[in-house]
C-alpha atoms as a PDB file:
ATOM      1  CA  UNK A   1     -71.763 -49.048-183.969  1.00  0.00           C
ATOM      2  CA  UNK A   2     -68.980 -51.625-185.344  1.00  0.00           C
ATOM      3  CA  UNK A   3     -65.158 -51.367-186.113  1.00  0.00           C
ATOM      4  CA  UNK A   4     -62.648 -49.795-183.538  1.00  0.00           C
ATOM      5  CA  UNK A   5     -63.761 -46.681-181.479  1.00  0.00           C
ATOM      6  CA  UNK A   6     -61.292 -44.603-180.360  1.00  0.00           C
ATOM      7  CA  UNK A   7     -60.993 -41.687-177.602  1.00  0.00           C
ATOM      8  CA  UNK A   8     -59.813 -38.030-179.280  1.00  0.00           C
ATOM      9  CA  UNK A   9     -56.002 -39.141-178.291  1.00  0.00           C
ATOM     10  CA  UNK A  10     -56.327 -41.926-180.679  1.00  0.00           C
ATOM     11  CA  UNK A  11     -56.538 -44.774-177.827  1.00  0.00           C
ATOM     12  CA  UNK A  12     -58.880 -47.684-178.715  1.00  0.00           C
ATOM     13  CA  UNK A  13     -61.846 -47.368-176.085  1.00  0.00           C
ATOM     14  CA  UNK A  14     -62.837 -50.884-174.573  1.00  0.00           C
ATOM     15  CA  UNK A  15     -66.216 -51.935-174.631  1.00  0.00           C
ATOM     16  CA  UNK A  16     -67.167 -49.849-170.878  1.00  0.00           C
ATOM     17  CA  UNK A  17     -66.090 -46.514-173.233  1.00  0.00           C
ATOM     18  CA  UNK A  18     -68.013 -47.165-175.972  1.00  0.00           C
ATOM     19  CA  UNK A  19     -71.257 -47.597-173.899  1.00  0.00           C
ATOM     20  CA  UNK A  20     -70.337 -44.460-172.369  1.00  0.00           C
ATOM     21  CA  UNK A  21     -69.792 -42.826-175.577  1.00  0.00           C
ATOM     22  CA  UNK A  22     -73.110 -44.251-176.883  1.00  0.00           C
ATOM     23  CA  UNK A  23     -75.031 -43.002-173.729  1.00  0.00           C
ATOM     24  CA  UNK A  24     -73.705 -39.215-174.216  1.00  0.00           C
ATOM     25  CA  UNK A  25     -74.529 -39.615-178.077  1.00  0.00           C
ATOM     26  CA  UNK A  26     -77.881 -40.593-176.921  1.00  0.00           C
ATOM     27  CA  UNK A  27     -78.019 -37.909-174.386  1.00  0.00           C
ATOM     28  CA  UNK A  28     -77.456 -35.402-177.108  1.00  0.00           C
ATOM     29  CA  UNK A  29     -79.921 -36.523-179.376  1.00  0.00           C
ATOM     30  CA  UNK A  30     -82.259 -36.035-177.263  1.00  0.00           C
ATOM     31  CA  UNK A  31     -81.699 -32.495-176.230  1.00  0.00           C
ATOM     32  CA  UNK A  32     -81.458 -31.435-179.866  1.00  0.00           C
ATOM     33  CA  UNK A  33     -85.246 -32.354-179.901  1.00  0.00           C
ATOM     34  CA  UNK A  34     -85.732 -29.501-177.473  1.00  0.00           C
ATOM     35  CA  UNK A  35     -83.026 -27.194-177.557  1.00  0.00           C
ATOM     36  CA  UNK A  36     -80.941 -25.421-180.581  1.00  0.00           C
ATOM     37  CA  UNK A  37     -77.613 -27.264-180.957  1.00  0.00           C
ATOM     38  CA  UNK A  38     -75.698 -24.091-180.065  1.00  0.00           C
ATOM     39  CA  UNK A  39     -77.051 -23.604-176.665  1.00  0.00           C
ATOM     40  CA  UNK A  40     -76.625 -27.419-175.706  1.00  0.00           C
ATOM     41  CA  UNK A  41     -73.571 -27.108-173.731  1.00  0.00           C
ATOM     42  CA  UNK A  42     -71.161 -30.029-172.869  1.00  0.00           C
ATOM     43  CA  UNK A  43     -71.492 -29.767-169.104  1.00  0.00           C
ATOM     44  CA  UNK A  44     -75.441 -30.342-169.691  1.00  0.00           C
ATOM     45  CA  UNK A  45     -74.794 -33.181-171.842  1.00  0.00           C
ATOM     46  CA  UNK A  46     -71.911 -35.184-169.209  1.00  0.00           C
ATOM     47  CA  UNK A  47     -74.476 -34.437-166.289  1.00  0.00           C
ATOM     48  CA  UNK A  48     -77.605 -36.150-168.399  1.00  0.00           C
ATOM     49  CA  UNK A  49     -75.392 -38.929-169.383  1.00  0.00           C
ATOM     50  CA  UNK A  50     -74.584 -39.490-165.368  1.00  0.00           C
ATOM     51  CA  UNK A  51     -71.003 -38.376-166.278  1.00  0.00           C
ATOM     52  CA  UNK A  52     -68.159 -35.405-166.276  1.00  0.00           C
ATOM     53  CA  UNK A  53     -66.892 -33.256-168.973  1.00  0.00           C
ATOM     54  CA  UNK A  54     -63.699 -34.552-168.692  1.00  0.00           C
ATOM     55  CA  UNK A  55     -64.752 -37.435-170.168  1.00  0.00           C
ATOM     56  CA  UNK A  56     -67.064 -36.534-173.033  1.00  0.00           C
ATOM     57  CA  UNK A  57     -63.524 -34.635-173.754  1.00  0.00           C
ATOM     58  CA  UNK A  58     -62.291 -38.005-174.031  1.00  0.00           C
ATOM     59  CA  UNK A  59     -64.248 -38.938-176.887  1.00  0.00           C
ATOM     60  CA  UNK A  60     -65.126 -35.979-178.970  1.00  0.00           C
ATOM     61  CA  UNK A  61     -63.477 -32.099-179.203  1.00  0.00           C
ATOM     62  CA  UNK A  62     -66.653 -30.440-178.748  1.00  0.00           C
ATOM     63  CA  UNK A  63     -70.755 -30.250-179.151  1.00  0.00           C
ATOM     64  CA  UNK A  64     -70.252 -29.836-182.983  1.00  0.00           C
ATOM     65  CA  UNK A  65     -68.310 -32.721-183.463  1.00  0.00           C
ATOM     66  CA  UNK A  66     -70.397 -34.993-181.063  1.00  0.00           C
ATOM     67  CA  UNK A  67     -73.288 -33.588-183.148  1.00  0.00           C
ATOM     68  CA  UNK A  68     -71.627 -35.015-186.600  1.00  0.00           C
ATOM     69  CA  UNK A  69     -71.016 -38.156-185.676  1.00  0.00           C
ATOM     70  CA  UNK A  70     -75.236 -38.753-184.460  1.00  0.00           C
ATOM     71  CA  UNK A  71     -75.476 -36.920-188.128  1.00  0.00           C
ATOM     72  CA  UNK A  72     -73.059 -39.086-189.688  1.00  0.00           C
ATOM     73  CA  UNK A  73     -74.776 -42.225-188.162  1.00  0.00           C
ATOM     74  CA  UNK A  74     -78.387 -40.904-189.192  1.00  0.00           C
ATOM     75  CA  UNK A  75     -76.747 -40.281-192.930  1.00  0.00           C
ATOM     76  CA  UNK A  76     -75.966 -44.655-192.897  1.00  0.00           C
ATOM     77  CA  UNK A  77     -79.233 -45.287-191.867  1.00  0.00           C
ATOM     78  CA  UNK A  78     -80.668 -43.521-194.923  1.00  0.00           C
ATOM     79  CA  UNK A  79     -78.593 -44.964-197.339  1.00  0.00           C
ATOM     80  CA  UNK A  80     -81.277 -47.535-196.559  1.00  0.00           C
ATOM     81  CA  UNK A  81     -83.631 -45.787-197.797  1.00  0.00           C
ATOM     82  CA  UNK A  82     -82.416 -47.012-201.469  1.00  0.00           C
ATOM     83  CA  UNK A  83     -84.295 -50.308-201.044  1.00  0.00           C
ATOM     84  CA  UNK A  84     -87.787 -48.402-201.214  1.00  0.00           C
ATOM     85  CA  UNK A  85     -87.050 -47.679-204.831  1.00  0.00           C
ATOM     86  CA  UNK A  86     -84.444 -50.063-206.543  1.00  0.00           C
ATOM     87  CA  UNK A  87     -85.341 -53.147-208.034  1.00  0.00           C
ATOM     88  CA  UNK A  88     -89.045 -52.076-207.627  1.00  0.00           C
ATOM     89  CA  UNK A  89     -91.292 -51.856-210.517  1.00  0.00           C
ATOM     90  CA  UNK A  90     -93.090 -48.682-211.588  1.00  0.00           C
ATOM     91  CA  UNK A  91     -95.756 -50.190-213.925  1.00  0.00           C
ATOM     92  CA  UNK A  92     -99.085 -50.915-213.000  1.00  0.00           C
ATOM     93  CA  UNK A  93    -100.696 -51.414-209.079  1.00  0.00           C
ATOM     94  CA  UNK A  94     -97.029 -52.293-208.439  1.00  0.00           C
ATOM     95  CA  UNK A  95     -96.200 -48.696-209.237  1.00  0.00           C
ATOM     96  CA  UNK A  96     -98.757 -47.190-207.111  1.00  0.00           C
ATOM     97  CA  UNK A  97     -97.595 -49.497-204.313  1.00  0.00           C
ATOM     98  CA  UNK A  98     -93.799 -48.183-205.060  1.00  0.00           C
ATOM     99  CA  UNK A  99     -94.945 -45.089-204.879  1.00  0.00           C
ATOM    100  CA  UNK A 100     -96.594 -45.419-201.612  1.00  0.00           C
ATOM    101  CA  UNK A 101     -93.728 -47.037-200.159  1.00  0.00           C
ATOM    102  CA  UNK A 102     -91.552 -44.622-201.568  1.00  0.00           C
ATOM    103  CA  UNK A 103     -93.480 -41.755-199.284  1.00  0.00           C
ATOM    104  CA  UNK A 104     -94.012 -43.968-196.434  1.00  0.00           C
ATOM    105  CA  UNK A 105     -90.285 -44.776-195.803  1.00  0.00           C
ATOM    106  CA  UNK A 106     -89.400 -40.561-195.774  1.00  0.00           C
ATOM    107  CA  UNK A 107     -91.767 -39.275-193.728  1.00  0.00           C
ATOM    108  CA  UNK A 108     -91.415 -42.390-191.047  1.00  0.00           C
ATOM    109  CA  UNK A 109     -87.421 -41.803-191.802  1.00  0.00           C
ATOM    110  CA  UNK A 110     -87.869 -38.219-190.968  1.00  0.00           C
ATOM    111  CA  UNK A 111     -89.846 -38.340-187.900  1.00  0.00           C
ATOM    112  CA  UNK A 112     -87.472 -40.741-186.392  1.00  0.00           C
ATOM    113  CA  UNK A 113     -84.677 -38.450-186.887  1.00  0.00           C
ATOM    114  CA  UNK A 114     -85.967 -35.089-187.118  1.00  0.00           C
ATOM    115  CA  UNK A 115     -84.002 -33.162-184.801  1.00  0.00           C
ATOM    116  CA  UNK A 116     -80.838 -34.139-186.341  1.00  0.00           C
ATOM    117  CA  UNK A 117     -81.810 -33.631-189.869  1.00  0.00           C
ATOM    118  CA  UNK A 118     -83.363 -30.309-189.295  1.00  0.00           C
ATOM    119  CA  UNK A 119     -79.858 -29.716-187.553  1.00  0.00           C
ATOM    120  CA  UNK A 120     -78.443 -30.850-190.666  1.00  0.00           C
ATOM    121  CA  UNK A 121     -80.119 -28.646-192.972  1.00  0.00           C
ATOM    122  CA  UNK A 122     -79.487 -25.846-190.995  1.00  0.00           C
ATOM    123  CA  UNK A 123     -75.251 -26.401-190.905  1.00  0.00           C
ATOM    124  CA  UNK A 124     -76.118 -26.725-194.755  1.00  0.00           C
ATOM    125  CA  UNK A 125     -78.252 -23.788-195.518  1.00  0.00           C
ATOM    126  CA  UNK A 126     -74.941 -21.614-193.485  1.00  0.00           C
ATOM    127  CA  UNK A 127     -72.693 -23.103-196.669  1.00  0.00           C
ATOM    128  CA  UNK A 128     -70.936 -25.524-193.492  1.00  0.00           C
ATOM    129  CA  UNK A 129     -69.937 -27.827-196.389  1.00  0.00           C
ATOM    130  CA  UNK A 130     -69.584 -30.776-193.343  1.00  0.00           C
ATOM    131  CA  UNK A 131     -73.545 -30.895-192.712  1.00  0.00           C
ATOM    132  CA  UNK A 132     -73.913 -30.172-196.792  1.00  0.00           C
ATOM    133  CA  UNK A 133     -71.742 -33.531-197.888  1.00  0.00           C
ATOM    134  CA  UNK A 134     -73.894 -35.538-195.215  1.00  0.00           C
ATOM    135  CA  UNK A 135     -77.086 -34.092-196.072  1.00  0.00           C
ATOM    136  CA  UNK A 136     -76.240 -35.730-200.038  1.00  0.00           C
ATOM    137  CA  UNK A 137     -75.153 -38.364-198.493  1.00  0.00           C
ATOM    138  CA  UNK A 138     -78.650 -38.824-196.824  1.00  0.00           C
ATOM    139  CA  UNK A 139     -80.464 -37.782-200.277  1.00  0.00           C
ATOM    140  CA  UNK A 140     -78.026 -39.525-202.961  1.00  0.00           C
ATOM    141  CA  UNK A 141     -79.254 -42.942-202.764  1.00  0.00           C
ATOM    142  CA  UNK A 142     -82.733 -42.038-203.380  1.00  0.00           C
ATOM    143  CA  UNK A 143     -81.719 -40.261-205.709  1.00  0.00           C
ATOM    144  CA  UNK A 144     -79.396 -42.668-207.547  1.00  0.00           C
ATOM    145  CA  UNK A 145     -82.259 -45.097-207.781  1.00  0.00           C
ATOM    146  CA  UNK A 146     -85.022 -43.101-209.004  1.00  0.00           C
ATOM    147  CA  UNK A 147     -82.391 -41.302-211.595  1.00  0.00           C
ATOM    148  CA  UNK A 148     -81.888 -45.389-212.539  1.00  0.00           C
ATOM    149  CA  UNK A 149     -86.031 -46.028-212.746  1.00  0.00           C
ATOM    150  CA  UNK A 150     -86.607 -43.105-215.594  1.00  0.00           C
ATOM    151  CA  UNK A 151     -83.755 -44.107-217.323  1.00  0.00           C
ATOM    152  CA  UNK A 152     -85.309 -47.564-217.391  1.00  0.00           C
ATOM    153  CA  UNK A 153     -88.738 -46.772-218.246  1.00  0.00           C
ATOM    154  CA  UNK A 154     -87.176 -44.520-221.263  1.00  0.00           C
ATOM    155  CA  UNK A 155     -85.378 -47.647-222.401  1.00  0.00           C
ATOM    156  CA  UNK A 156     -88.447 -49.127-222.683  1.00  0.00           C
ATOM    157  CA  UNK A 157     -90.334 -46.211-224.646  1.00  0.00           C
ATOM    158  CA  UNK A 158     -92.711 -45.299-221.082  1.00  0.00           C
ATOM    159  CA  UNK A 159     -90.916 -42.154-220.728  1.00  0.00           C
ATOM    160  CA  UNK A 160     -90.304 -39.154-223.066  1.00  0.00           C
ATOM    161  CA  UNK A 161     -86.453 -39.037-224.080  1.00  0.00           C
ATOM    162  CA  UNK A 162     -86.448 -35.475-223.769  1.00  0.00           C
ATOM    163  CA  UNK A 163     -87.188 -35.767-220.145  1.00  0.00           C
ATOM    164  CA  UNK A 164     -83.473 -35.780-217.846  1.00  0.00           C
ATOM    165  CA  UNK A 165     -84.103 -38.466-215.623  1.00  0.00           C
ATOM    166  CA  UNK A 166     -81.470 -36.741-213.139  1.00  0.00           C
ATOM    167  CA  UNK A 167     -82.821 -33.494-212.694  1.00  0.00           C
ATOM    168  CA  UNK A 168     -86.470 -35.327-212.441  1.00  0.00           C
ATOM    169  CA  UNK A 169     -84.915 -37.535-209.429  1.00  0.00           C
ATOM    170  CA  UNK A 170     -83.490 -34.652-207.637  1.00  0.00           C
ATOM    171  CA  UNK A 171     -86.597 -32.510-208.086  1.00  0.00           C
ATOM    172  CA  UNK A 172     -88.582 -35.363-206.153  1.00  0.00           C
ATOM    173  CA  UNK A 173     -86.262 -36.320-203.380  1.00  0.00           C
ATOM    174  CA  UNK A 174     -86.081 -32.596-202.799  1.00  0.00           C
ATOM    175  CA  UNK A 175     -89.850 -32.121-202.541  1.00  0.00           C
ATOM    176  CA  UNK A 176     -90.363 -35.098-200.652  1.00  0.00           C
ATOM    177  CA  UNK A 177     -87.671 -34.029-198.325  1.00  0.00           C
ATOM    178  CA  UNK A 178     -88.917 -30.796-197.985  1.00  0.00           C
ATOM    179  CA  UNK A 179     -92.338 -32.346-197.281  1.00  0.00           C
ATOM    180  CA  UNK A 180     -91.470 -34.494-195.023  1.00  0.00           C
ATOM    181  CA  UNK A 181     -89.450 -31.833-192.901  1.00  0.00           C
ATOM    182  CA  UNK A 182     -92.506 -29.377-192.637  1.00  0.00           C
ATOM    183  CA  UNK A 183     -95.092 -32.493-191.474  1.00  0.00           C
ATOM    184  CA  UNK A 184     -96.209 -30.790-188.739  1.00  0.00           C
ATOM    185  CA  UNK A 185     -96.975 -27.279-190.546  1.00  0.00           C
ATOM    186  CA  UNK A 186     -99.392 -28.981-192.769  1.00  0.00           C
ATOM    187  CA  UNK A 187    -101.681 -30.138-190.149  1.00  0.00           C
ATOM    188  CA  UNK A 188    -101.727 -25.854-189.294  1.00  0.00           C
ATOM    189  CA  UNK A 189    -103.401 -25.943-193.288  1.00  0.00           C
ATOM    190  CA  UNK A 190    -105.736 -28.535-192.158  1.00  0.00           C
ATOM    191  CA  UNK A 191    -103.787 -31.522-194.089  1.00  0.00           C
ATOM    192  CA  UNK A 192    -103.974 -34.650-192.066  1.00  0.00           C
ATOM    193  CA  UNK A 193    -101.332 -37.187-192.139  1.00  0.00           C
ATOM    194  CA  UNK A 194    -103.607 -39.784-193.918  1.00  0.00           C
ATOM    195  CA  UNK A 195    -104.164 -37.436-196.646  1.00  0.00           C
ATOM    196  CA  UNK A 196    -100.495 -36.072-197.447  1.00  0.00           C
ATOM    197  CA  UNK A 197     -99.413 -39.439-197.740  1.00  0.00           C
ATOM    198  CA  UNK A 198    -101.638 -40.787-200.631  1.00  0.00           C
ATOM    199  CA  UNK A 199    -101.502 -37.014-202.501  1.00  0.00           C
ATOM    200  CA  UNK A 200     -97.602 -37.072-202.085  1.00  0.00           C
ATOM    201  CA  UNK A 201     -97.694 -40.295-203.737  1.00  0.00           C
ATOM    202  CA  UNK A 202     -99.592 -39.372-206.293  1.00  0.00           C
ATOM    203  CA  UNK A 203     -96.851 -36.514-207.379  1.00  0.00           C
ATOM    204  CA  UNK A 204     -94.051 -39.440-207.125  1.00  0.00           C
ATOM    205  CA  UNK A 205     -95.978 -41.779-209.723  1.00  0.00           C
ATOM    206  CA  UNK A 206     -96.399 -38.940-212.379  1.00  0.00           C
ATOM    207  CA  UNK A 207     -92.966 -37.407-212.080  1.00  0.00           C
ATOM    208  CA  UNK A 208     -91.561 -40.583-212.620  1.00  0.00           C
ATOM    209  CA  UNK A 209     -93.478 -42.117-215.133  1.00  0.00           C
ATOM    210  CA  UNK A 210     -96.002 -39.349-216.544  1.00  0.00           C
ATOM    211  CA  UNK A 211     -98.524 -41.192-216.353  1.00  0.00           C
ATOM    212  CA  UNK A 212    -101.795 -41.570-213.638  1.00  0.00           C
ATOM    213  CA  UNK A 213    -101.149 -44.981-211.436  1.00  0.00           C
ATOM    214  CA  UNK A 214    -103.476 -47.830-211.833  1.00  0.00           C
ATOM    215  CA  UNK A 215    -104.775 -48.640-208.033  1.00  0.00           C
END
């Protein structure tokens, strides 16, 4: 966390409140892995943390907005996800190994943080337009940079011209996220994790360049 924290009355909190503020952040992210966001209650949440409700009331309004900021913070750390993709090459072994990469960094990505996301898709499928803007900010820069790859490769006469390297992006950051949210239901259709991973790479390489990868 960096820059100024402040309490809900706008008071800058000193470096004992922002470890407090951390730990109930903390505390809540960890009962979303076992409990729907709605029934977590802020009394439950002060008494894990070792504290009152008086003073997570001090730092956020309510269980919703505590819950946005751990999405917020989630939705910077998968900006990062951007460097699996840009600058990378898609031709040859290095495309396979893009690929790869590419699929590696959601799923690991997802399982880190997948009580927050799935509480973030959720807030998004109700039309909550708070959880929808973080959940593009969470797929955009994948996006962005795969959008940027087939435009490339059609530059250099790899890729049809016909083919919108947008909606060919967005189709595969979907899927993958999609994917990567339901890990655990493919292992119910006798899919193990080493053999989504390679197969899911496989659909990355031809979307984006058409073409079989060279391994």
């Amino acid at each position: 966390m960096t820059g100024q924290v402040r309490t809900v009355d706008g008071r800058v909190a000193g470096r004992r409140g922002q470890a407090t503020r951390q730990k109930l952040l903390d505390c809540l992210g960890e009962m979303l892995s076992s409990s729907p966001y709605r029934d977590v209650k802020v009394i439950d949440v002060a008494r894990r943390a070792g504290t009152s409700p008086a003073t997570f009331y001090q730092y956020f309004p309510d269980v919703e907005g505590a819950v946005l900021e751990i999405a917020e913070e989630t939705a910077k750390e998968g900006s990062g996800l951007t460097g699996l993709v840009a600058g990378r090459s898609w031709a040859g072994k290095a495309g396979w190994q893009t690929s790869e990469d590419l699929v590696d960094g959601f799923l690991d990505f997802w399982r880190k943080h997948d009580a927050i996301l799935r509480v973030i898709d959720l807030g998004a499928a109700e039309g909550d337009k708070r959880f929808n803007k973080i959940r593009m900010k969470v797929l955009n820069s994948v996006t962005h940079s795969l959008t940027e790859s087939v435009k490339e490769l059609q530059s250099r006469g790899r890729v049809d011209k016909d083919v919108n390297p947008a909606a060919i992006a967005g189709a595969l950051v979907v899927m993958l996220s999609s994917v990567a949210s339901h890990q655990k239901g493919f292992q119910g259709w006798g899919v193990k994790q080493a053999e989504l991973k390679p197969n899911l790479a496989l659909l990355v390489h031809l979307g984006i360049t058409g073409r079989k990868p060279a391994k």
